[in-house]
N, C-alpha and C. Protein backbone atom coordinates (compact mmCIF):
# COMPACT_ATOMS: atom_id res chain seq x y z
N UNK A 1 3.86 44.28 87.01
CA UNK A 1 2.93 45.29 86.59
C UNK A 1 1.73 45.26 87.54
N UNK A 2 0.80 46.59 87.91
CA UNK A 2 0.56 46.81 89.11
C UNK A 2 -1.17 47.44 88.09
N UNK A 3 -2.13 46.76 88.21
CA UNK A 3 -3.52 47.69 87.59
C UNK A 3 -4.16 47.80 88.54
N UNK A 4 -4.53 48.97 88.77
CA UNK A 4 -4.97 49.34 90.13
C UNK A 4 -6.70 50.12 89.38
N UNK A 5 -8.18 49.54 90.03
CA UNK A 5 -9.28 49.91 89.84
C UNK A 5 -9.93 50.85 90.00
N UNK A 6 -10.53 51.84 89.53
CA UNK A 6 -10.47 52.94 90.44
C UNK A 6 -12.49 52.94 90.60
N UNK A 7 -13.10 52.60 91.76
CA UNK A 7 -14.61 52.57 91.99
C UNK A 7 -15.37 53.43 92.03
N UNK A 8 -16.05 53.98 91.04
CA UNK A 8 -17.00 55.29 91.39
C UNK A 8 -18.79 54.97 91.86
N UNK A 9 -18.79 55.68 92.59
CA UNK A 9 -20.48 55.48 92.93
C UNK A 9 -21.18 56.46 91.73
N UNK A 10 -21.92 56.15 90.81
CA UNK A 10 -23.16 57.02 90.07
C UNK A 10 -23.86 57.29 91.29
N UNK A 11 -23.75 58.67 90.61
CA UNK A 11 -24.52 59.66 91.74
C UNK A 11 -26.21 59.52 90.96
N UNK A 12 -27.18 59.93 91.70
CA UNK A 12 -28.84 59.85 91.31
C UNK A 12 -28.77 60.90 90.09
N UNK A 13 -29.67 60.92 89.52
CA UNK A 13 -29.95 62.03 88.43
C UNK A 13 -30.52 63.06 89.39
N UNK A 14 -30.42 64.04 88.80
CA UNK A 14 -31.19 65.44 89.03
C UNK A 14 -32.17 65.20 89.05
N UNK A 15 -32.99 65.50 90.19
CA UNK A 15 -34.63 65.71 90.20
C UNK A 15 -35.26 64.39 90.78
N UNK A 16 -34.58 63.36 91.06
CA UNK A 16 -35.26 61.95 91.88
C UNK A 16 -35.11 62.66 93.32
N UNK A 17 -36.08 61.42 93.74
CA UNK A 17 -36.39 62.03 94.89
C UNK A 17 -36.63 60.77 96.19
N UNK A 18 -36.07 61.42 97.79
CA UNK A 18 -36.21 60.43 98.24
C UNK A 18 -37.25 60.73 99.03
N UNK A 19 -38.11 59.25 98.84
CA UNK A 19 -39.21 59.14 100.08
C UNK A 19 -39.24 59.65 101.38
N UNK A 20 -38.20 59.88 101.86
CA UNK A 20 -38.41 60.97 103.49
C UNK A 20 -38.94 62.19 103.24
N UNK A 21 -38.21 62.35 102.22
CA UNK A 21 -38.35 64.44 101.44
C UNK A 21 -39.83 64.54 101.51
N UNK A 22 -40.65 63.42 101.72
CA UNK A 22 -42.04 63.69 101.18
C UNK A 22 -42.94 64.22 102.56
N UNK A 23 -42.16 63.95 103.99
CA UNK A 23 -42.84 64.11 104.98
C UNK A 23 -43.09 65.50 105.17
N UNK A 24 -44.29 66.40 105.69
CA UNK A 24 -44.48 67.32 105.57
C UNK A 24 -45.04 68.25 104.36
N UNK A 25 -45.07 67.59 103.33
CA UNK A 25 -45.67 67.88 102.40
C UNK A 25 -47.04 67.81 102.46
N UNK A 26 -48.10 68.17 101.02
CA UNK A 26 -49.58 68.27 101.22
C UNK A 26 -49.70 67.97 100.06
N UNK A 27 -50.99 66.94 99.93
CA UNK A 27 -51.54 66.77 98.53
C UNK A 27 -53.08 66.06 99.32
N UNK A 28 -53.29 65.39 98.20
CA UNK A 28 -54.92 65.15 98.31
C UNK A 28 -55.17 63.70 98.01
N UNK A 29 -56.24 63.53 98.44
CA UNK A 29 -56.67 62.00 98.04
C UNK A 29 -57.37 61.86 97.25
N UNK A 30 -57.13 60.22 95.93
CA UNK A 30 -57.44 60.05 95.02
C UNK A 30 -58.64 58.91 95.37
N UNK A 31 -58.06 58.36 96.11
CA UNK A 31 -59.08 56.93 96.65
C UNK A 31 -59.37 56.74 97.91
N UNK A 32 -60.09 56.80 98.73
CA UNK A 32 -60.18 57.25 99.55
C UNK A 32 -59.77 55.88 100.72
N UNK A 33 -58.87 56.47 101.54
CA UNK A 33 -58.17 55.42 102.65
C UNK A 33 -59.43 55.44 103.84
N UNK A 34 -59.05 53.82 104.14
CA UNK A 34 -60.09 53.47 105.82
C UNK A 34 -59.01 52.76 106.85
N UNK A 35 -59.22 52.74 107.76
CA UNK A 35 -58.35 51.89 107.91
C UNK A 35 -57.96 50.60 108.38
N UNK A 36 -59.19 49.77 107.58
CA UNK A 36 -58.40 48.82 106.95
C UNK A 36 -58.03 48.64 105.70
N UNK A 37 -57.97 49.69 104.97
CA UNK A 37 -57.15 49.62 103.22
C UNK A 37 -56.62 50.39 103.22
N UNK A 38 -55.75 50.97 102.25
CA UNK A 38 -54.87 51.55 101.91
C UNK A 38 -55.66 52.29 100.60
N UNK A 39 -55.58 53.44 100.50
CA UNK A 39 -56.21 54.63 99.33
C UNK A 39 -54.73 55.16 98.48
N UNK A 40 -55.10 55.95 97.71
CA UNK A 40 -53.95 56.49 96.89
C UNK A 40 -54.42 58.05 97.27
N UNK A 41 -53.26 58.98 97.08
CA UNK A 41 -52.88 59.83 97.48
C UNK A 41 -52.24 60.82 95.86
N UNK A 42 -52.32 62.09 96.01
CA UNK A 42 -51.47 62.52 94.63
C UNK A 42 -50.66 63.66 95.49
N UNK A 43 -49.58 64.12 95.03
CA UNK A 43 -48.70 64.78 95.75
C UNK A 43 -47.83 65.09 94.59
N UNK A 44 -47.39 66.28 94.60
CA UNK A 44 -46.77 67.25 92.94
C UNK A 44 -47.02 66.39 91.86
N UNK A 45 -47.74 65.96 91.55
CA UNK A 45 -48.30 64.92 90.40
C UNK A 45 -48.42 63.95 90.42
N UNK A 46 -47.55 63.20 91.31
CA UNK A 46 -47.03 61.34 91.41
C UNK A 46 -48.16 60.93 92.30
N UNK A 47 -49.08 59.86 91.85
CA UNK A 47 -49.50 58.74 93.27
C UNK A 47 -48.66 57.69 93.66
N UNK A 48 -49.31 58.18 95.09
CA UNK A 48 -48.68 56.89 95.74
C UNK A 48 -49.52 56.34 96.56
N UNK A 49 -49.43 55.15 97.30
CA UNK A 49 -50.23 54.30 97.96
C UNK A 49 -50.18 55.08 99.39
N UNK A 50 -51.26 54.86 99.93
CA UNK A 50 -51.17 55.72 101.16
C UNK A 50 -52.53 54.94 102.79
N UNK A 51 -51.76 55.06 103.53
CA UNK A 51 -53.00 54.45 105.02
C UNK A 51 -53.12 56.20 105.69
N UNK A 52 -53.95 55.60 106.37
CA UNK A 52 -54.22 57.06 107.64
C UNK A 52 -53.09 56.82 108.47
N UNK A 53 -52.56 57.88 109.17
CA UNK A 53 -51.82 58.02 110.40
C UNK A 53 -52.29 57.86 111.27
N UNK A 54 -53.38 58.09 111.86
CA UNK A 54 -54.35 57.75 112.81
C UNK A 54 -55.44 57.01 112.81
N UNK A 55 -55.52 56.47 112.33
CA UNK A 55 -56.51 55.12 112.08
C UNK A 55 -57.64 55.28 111.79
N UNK A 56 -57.99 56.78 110.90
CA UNK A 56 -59.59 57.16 110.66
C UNK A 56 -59.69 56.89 109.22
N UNK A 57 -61.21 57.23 108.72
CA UNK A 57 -61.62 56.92 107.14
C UNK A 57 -61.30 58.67 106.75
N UNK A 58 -60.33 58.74 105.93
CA UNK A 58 -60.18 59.69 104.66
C UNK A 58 -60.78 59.66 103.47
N UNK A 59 -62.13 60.86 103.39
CA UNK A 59 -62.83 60.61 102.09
C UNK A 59 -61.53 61.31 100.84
N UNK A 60 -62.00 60.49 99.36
CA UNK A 60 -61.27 61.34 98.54
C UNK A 60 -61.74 62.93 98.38
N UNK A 61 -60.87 63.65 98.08
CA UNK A 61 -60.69 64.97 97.49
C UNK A 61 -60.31 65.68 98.71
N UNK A 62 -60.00 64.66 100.09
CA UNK A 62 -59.26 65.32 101.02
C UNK A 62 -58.02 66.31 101.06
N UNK A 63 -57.55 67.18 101.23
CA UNK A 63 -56.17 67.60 101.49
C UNK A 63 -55.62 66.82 102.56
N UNK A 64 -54.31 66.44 102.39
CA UNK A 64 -53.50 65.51 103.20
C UNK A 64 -52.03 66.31 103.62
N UNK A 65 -51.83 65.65 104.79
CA UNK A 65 -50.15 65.98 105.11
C UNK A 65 -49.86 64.94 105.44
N UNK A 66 -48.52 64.27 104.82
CA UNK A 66 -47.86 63.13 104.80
C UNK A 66 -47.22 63.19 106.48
N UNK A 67 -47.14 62.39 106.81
CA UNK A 67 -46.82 62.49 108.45
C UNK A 67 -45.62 61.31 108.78
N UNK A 68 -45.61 60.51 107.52
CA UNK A 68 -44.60 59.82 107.79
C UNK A 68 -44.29 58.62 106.77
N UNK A 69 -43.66 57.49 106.83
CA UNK A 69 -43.46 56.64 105.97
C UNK A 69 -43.30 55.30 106.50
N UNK A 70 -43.92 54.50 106.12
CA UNK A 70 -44.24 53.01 106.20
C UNK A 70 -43.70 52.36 104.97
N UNK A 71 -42.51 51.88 104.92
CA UNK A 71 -42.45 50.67 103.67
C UNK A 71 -42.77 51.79 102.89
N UNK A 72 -43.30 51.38 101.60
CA UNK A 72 -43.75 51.68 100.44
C UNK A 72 -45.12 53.02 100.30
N UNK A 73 -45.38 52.57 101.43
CA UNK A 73 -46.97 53.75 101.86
C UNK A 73 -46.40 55.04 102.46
N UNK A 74 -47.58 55.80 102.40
CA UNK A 74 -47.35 56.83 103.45
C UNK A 74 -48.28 56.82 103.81
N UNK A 75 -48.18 57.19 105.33
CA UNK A 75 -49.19 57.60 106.39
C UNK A 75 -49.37 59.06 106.06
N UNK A 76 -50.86 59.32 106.19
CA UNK A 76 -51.43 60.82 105.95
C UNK A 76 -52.14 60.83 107.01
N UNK A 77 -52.19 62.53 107.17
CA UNK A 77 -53.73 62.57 108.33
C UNK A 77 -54.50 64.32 107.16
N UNK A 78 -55.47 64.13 107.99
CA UNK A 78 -56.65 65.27 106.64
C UNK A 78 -55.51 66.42 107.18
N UNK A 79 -55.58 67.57 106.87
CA UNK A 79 -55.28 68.52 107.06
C UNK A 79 -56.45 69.86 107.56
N UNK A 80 -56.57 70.20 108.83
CA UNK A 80 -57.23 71.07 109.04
C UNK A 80 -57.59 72.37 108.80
N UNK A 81 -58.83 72.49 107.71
CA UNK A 81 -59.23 73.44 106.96
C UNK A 81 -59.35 74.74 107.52
């Protein structure tokens, strides 16, 4: 007798989301990043931890564009008004 397994991958739920998807996007700052700390950021509702892309001080209530991804952070730079 022959039981043969059959392996399925669970697919993500509807509506998660992956951290790349976020590059190019715009949101604003909650705390304001320098750079040497790390500020928080809000983006379609969610914060996340966030540095400058270019190594300047971001006051909060900035508008931001995510420019890329570090680990767990994202790099932002202001967005030109």
């Amino acid at each position: 007798m022959c039981v043969a397994l059959l392996y399925t991958q669970k697919s993500a739920p509807e509506g998660s989301s992956n951290i790349d998807a976020l590059v190019g996007r715009h949101g604003f700052v909650i705390v304001a990043i320098t750079p040497m700390r790390p500020g928080s950021v809000k983006i379609g509702g969610q914060l996340w931890m966030a540095v400058s892309a270019h190594q300047e001080d971001i006051p909060a209530n900035t508008v931001i564009e995510i420019v890329y991804v570090r680990g767990a952070h994202l790099a932002v730079k202001p967005v030109a008004q």
